[in-house]
PDB file of N, CA and C in Angstrom:
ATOM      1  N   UNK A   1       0.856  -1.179   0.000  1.00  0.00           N
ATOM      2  CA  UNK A   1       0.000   0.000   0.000  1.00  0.00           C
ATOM      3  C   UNK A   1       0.898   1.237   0.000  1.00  0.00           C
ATOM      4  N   UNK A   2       0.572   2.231  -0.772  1.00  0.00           N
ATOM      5  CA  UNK A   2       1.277   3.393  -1.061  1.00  0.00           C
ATOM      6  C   UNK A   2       0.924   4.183   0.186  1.00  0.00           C
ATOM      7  N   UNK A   3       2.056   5.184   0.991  1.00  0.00           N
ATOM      8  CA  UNK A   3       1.649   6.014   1.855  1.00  0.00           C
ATOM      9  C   UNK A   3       0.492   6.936   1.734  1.00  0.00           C
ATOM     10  N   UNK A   4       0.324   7.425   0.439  1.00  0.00           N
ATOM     11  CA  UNK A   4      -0.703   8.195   0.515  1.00  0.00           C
ATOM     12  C   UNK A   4      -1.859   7.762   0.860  1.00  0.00           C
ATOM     13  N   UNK A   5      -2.126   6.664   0.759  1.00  0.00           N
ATOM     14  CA  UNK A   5      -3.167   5.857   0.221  1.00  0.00           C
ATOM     15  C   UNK A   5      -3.173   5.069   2.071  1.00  0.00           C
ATOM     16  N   UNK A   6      -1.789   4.778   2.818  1.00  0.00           N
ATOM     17  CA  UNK A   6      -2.235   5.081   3.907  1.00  0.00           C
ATOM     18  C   UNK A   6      -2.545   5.752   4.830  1.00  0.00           C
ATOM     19  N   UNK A   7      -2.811   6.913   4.498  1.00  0.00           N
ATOM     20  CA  UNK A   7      -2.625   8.148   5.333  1.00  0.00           C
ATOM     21  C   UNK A   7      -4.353   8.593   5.182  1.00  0.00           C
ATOM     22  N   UNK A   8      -4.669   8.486   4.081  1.00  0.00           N
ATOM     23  CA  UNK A   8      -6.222   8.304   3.601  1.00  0.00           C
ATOM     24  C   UNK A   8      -6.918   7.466   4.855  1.00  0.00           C
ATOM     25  N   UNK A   9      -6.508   6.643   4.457  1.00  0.00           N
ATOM     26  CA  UNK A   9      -7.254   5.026   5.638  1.00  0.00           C
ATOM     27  C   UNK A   9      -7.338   5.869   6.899  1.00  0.00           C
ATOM     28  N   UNK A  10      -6.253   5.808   7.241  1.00  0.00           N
ATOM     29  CA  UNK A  10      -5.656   6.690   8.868  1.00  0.00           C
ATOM     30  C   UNK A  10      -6.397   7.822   9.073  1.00  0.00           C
ATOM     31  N   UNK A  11      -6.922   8.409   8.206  1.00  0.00           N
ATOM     32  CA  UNK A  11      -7.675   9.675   8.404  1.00  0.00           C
ATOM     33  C   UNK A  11      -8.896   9.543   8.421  1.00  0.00           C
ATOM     34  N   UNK A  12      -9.229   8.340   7.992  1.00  0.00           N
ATOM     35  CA  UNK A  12     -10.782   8.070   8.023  1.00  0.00           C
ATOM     36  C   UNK A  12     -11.043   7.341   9.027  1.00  0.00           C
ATOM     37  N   UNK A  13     -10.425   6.925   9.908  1.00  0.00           N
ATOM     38  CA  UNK A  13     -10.240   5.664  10.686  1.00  0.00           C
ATOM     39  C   UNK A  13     -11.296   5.981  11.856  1.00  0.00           C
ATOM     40  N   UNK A  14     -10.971   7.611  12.392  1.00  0.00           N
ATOM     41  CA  UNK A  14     -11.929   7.966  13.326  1.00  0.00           C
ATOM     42  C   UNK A  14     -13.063   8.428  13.011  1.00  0.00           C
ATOM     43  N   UNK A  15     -13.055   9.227  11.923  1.00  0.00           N
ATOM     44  CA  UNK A  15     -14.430   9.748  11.809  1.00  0.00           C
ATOM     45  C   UNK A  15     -14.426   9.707  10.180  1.00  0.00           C
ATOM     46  N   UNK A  16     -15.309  10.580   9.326  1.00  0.00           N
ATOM     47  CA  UNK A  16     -15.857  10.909   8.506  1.00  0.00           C
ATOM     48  C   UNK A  16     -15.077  12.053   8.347  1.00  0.00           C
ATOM     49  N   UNK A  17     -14.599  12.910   7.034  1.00  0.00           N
ATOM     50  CA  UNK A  17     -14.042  13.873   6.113  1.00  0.00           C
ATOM     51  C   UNK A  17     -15.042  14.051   4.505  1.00  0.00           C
ATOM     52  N   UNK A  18     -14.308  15.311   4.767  1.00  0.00           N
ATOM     53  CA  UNK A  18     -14.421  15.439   3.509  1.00  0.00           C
ATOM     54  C   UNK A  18     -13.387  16.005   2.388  1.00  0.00           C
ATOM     55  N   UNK A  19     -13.419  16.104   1.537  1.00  0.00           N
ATOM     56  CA  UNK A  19     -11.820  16.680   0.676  1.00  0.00           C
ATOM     57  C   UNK A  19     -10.876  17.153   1.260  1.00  0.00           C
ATOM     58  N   UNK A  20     -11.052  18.218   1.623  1.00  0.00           N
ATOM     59  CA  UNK A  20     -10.381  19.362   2.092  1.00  0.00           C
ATOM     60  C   UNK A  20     -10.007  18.907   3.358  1.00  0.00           C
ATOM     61  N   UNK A  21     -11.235  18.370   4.193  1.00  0.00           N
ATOM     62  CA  UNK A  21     -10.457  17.844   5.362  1.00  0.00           C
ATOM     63  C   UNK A  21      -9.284  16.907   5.565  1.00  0.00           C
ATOM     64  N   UNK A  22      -9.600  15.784   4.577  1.00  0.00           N
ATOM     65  CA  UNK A  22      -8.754  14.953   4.306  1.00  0.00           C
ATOM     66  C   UNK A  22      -7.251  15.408   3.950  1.00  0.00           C
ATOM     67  N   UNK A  23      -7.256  16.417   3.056  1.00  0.00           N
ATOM     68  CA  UNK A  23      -6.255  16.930   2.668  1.00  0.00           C
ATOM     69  C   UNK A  23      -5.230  17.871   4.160  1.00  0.00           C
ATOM     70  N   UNK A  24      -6.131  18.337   4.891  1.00  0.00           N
ATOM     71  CA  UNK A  24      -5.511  18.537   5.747  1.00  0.00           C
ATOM     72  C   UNK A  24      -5.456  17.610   7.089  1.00  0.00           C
ATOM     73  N   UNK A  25      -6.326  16.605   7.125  1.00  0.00           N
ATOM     74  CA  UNK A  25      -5.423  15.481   8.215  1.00  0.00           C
ATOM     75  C   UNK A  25      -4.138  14.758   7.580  1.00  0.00           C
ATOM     76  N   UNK A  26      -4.317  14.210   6.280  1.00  0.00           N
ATOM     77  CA  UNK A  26      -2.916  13.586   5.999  1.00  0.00           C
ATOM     78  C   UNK A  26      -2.165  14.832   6.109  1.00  0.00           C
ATOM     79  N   UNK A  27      -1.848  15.654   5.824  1.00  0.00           N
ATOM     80  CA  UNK A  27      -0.762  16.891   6.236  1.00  0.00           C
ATOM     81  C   UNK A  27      -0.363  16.642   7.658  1.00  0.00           C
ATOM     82  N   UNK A  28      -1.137  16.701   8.292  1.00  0.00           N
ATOM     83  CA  UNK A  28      -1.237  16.473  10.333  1.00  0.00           C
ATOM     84  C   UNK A  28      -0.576  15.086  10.384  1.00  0.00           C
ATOM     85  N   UNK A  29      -0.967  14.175   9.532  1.00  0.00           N
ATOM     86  CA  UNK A  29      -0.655  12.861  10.087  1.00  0.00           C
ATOM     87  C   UNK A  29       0.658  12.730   9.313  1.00  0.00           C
ATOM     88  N   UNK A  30       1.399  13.133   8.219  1.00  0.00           N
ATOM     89  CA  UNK A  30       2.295  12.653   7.960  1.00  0.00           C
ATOM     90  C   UNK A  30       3.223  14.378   7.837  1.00  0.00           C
ATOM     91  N   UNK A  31       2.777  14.752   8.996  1.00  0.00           N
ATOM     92  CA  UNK A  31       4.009  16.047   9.456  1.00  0.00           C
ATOM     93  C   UNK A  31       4.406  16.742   8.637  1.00  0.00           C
ATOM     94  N   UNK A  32       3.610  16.966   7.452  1.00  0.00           N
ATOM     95  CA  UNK A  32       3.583  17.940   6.332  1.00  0.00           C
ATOM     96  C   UNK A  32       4.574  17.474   5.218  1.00  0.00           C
ATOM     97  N   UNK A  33       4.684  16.163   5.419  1.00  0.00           N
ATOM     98  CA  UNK A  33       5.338  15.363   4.597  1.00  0.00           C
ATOM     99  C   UNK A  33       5.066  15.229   3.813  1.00  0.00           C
ATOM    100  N   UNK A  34       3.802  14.611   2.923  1.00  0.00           N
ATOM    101  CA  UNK A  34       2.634  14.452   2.189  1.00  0.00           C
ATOM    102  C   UNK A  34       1.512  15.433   2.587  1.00  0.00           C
ATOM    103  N   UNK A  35       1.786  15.787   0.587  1.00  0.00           N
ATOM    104  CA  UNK A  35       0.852  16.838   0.365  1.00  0.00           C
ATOM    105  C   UNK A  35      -0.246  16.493  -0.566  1.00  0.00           C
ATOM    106  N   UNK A  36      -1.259  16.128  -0.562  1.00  0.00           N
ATOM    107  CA  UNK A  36      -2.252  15.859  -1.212  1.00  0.00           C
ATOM    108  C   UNK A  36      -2.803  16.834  -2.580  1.00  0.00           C
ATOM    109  N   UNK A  37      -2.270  16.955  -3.524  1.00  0.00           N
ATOM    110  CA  UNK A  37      -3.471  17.763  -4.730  1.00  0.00           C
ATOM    111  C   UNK A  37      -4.879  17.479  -4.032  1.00  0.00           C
ATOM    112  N   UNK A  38      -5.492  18.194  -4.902  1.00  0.00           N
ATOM    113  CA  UNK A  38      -6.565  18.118  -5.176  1.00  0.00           C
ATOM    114  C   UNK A  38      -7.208  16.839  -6.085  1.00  0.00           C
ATOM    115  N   UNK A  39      -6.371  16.988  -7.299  1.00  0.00           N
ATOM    116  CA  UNK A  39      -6.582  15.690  -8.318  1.00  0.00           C
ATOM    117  C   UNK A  39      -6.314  14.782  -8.092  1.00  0.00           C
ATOM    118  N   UNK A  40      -5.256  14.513  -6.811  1.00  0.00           N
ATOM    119  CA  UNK A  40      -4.515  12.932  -7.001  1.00  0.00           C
ATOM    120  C   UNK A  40      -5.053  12.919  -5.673  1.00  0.00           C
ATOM    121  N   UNK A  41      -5.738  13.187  -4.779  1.00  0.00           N
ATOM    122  CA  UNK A  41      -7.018  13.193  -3.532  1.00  0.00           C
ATOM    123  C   UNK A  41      -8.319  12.517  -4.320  1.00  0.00           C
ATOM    124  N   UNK A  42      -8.827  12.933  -5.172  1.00  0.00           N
ATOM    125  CA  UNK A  42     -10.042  12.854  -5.302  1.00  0.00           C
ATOM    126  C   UNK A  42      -9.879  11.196  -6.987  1.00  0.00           C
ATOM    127  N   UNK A  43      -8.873  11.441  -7.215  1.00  0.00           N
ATOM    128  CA  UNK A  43      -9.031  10.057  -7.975  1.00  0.00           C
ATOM    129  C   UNK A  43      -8.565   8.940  -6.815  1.00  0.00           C
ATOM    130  N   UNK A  44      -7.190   9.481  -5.836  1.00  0.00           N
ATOM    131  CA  UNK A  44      -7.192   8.387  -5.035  1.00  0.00           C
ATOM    132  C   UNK A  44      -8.874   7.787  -4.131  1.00  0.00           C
ATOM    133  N   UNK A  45      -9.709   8.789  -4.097  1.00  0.00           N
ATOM    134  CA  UNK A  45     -11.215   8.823  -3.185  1.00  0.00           C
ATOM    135  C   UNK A  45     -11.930   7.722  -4.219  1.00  0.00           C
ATOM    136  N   UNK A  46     -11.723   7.511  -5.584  1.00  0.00           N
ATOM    137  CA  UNK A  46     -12.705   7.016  -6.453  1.00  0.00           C
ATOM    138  C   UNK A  46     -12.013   5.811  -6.917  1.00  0.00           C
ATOM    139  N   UNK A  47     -10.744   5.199  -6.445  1.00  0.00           N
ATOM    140  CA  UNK A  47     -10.032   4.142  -6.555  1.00  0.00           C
ATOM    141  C   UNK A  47     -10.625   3.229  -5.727  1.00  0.00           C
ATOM    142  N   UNK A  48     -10.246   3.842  -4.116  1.00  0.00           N
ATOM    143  CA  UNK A  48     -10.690   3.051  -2.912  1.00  0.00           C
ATOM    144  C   UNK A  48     -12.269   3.073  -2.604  1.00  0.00           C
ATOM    145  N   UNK A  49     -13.033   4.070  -3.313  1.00  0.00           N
ATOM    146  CA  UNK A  49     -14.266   3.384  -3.358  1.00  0.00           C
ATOM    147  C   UNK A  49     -14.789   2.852  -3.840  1.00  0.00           C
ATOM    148  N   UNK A  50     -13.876   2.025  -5.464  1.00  0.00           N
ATOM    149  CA  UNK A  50     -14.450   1.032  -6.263  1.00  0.00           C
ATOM    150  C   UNK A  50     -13.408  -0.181  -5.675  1.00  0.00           C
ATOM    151  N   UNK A  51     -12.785   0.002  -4.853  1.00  0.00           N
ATOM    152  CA  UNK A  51     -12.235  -0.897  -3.911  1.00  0.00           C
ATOM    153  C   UNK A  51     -13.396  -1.302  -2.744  1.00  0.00           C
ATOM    154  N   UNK A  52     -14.043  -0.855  -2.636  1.00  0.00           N
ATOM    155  CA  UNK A  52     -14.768  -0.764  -1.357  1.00  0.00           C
ATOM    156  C   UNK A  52     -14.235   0.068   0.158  1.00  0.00           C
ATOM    157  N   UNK A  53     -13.033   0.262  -0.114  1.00  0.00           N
ATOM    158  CA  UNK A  53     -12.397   0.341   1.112  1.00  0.00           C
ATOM    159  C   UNK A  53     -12.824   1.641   2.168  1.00  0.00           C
ATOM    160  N   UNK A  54     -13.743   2.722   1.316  1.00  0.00           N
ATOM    161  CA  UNK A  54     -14.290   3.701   1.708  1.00  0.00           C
ATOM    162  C   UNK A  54     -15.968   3.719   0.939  1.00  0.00           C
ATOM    163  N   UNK A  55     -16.410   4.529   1.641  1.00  0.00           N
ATOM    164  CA  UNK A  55     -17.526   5.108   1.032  1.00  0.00           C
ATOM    165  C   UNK A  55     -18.295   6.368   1.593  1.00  0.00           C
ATOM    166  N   UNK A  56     -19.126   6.679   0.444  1.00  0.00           N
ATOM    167  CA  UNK A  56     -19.813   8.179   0.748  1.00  0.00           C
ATOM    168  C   UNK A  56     -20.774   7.843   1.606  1.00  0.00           C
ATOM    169  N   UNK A  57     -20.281   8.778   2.744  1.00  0.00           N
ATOM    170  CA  UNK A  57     -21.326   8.621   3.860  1.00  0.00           C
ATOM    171  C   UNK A  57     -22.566   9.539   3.762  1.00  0.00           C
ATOM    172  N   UNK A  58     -22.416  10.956   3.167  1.00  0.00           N
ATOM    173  CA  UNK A  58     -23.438  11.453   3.165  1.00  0.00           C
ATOM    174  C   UNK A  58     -23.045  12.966   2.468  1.00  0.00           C
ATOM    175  N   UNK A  59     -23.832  13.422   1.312  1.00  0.00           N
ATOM    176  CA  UNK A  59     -23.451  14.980   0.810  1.00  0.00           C
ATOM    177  C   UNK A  59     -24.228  16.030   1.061  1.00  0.00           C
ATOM    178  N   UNK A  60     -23.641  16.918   1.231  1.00  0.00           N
ATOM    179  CA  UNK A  60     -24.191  18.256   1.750  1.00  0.00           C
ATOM    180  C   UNK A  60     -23.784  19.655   0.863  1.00  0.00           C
ATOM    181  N   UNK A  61     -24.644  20.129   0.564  1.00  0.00           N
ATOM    182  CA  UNK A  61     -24.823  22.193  -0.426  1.00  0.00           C
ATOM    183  C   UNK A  61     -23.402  22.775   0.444  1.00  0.00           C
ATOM    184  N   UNK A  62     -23.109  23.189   0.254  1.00  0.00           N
ATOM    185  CA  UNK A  62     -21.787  24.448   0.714  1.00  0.00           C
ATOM    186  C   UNK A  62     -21.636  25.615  -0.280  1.00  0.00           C
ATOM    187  N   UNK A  63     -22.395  26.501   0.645  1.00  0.00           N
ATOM    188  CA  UNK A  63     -22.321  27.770  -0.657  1.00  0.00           C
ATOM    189  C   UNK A  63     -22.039  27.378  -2.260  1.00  0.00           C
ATOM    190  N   UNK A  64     -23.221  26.632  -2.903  1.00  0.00           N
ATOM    191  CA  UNK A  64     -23.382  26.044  -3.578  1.00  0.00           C
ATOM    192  C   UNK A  64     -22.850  25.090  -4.252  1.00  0.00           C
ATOM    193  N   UNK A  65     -21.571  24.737  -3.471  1.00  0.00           N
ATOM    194  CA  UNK A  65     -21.287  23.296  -3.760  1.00  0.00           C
ATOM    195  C   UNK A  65     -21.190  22.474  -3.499  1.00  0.00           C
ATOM    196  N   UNK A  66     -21.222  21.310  -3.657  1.00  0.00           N
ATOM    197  CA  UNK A  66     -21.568  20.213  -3.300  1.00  0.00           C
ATOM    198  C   UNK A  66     -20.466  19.511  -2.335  1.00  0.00           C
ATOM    199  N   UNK A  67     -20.321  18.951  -1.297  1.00  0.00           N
ATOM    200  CA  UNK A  67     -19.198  18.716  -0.327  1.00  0.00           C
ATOM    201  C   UNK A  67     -19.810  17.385  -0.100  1.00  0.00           C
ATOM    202  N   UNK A  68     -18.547  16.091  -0.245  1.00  0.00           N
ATOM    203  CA  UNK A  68     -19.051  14.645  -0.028  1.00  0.00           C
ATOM    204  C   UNK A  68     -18.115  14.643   1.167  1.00  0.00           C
ATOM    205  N   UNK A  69     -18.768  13.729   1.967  1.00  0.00           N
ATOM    206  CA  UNK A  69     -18.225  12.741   3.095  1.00  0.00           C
ATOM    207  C   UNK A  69     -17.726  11.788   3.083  1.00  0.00           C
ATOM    208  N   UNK A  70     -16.546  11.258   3.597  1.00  0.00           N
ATOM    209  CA  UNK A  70     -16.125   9.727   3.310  1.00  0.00           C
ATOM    210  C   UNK A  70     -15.855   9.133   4.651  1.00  0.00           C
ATOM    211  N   UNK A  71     -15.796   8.003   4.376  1.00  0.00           N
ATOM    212  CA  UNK A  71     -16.184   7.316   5.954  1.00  0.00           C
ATOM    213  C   UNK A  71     -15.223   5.725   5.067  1.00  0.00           C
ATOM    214  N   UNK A  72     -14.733   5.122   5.993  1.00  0.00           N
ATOM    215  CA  UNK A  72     -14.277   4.075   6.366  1.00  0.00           C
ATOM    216  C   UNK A  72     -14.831   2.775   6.551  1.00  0.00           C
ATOM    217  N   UNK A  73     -14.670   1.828   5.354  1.00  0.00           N
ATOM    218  CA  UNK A  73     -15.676   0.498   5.305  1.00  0.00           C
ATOM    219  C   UNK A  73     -14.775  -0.493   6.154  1.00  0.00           C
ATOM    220  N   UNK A  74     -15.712  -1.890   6.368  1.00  0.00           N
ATOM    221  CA  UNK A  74     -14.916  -2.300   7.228  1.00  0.00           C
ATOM    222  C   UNK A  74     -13.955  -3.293   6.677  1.00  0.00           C
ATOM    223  N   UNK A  75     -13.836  -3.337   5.462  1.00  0.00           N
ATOM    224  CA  UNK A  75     -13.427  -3.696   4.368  1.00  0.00           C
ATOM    225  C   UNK A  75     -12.001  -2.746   4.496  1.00  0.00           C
ATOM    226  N   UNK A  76     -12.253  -1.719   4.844  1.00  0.00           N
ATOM    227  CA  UNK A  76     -11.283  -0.751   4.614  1.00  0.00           C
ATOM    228  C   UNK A  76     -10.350  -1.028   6.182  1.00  0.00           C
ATOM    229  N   UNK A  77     -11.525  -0.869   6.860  1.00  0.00           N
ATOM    230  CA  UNK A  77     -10.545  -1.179   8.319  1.00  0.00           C
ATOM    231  C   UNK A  77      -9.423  -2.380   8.408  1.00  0.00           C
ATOM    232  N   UNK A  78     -10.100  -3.021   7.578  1.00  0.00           N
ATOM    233  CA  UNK A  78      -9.175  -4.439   7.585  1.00  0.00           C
ATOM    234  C   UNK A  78      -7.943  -4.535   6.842  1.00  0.00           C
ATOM    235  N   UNK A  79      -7.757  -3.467   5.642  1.00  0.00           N
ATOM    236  CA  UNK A  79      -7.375  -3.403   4.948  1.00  0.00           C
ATOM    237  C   UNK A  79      -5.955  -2.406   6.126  1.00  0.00           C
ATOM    238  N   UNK A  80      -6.420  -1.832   6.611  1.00  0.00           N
ATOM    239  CA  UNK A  80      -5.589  -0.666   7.042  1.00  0.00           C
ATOM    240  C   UNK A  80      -4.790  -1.473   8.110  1.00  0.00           C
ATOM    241  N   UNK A  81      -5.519  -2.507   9.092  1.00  0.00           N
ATOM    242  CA  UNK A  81      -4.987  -3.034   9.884  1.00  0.00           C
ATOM    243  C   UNK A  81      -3.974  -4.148   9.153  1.00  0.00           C
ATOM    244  N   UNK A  82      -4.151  -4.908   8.449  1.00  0.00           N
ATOM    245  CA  UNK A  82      -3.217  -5.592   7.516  1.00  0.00           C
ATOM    246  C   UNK A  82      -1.803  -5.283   7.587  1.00  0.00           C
ATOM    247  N   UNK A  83      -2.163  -3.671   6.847  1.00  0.00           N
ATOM    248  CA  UNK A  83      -1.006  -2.833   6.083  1.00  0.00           C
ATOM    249  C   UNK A  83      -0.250  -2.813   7.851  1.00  0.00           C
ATOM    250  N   UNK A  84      -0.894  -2.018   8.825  1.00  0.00           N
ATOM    251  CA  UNK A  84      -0.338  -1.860   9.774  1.00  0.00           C
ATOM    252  C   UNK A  84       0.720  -2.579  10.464  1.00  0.00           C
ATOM    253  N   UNK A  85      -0.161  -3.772  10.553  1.00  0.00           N
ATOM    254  CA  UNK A  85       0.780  -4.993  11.280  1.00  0.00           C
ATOM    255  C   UNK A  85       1.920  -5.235  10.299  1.00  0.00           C
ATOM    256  N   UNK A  86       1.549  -5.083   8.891  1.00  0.00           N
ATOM    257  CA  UNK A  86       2.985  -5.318   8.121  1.00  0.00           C
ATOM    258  C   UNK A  86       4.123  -3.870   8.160  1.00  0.00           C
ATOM    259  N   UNK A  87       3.295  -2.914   8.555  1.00  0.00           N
ATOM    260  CA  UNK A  87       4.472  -2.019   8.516  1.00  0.00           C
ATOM    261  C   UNK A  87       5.129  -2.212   9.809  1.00  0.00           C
ATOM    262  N   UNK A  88       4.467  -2.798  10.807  1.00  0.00           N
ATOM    263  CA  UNK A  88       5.126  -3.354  12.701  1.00  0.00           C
ATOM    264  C   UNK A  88       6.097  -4.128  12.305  1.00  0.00           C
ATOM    265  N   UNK A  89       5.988  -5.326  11.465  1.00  0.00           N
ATOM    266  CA  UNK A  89       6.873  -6.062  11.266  1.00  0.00           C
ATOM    267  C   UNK A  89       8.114  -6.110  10.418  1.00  0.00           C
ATOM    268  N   UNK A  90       8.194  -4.867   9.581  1.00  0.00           N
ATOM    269  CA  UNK A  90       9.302  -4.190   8.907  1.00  0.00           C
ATOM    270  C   UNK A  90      10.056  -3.068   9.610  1.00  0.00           C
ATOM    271  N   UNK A  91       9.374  -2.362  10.586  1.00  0.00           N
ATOM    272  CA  UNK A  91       9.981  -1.576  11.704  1.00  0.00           C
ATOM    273  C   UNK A  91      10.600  -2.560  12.679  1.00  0.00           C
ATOM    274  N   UNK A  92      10.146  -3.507  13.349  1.00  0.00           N
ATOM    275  CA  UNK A  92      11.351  -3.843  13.784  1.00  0.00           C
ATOM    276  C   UNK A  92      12.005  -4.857  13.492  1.00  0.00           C
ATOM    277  N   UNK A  93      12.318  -5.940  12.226  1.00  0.00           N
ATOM    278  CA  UNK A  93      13.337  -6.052  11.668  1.00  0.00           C
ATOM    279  C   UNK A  93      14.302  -4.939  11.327  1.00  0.00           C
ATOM    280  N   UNK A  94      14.075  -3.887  11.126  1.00  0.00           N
ATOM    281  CA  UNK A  94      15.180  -2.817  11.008  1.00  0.00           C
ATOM    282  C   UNK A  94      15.366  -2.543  12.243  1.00  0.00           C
ATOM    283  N   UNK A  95      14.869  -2.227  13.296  1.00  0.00           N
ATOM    284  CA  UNK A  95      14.985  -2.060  14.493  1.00  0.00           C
ATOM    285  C   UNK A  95      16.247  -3.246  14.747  1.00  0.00           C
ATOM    286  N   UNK A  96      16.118  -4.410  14.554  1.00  0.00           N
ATOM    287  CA  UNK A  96      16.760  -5.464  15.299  1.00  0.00           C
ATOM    288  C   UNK A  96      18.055  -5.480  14.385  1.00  0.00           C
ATOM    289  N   UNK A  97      18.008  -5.185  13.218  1.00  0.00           N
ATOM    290  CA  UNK A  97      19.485  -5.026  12.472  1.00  0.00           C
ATOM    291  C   UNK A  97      20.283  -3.705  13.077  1.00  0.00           C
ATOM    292  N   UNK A  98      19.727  -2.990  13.324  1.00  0.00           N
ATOM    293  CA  UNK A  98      20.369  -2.021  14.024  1.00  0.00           C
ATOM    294  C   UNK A  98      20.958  -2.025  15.340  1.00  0.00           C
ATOM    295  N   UNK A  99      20.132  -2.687  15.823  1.00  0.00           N
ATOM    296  CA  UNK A  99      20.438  -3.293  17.836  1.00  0.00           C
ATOM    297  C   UNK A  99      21.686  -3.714  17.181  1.00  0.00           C
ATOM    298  N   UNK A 100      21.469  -4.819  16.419  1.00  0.00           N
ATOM    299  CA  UNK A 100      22.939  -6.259  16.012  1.00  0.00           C
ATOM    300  C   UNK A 100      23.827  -4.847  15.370  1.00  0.00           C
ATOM    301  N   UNK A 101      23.897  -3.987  14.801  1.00  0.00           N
ATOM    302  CA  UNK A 101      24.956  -3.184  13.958  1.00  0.00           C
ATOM    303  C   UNK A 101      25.759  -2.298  15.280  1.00  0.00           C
ATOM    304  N   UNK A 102      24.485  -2.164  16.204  1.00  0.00           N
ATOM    305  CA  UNK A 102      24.799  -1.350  17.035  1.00  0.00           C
ATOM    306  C   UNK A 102      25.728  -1.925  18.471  1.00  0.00           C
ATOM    307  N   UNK A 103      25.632  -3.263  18.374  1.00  0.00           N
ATOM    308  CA  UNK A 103      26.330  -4.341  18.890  1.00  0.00           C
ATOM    309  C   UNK A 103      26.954  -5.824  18.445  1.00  0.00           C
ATOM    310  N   UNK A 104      27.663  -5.412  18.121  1.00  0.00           N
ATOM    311  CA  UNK A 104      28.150  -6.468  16.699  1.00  0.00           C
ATOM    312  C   UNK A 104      28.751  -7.662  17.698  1.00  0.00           C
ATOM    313  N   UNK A 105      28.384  -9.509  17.499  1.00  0.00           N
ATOM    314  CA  UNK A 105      28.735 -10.383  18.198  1.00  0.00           C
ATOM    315  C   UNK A 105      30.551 -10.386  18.008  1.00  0.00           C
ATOM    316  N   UNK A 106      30.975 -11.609  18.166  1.00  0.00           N
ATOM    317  CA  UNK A 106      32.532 -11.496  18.194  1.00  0.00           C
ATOM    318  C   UNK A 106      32.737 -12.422  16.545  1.00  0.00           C
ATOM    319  N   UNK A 107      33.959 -11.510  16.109  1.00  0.00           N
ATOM    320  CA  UNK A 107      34.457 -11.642  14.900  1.00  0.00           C
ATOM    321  C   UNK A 107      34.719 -12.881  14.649  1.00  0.00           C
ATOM    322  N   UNK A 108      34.590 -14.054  14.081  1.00  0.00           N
ATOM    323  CA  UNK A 108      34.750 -15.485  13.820  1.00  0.00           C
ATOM    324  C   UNK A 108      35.772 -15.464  12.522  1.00  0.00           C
ATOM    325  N   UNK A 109      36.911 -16.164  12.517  1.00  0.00           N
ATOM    326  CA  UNK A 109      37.356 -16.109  11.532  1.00  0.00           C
ATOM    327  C   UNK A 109      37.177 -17.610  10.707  1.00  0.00           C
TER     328      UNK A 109
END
């Protein structure tokens, strides 16, 4: 799973967004690391909802435009937890190569 694409999940995880919001929790969540367009937000929104992994929870008028909601399927939750546990388990294999780099056993010739 591409970061952006987890940072999406992660942002939906607690509640419901919408564009703009979204665009500014992944900012929050990945420390202004990832910056979301507009375009590559809203096709990533229409990927994962022919994924299932999200869906429109509910749309609302905003000074005449139209503002969608996205919400988190559980399809999606599962999906996110997956990714999670696999990113746990690549953090600390690097973690543990580093302990060993950081304490190297005795030289065998």
């Amino acid at each position: 799973m591409r970061e952006p694409t987890l940072l999406i999940l992660t942002a939906l995880a607690e509640r419901s967004l919408h564009g703009y919001g979204l665009i500014q929790e992944v900012g929050a969540l990945s420390g202004g690391e990832v910056v979301l367009g507009a375009g590559t937000l809203y096709g990533a929104l229409d990927r994962l909802a022919e994924q299932d992994l999200i869906a429109v929870e509910r749309e609302e008028a905003v000074d005449g435009r139209l503002r969608r909601y996205y919400r988190l399927t559980d399809g999606g939750a599962a999906a996110l937890a997956t990714e999670a546990e696999r990113l746990r388990r690549r953090a600390a294999a690097a973690d543990e190569r580093l302990r060993r780099r950081a304490n190297p056993g005795p030289v065998t010739a």
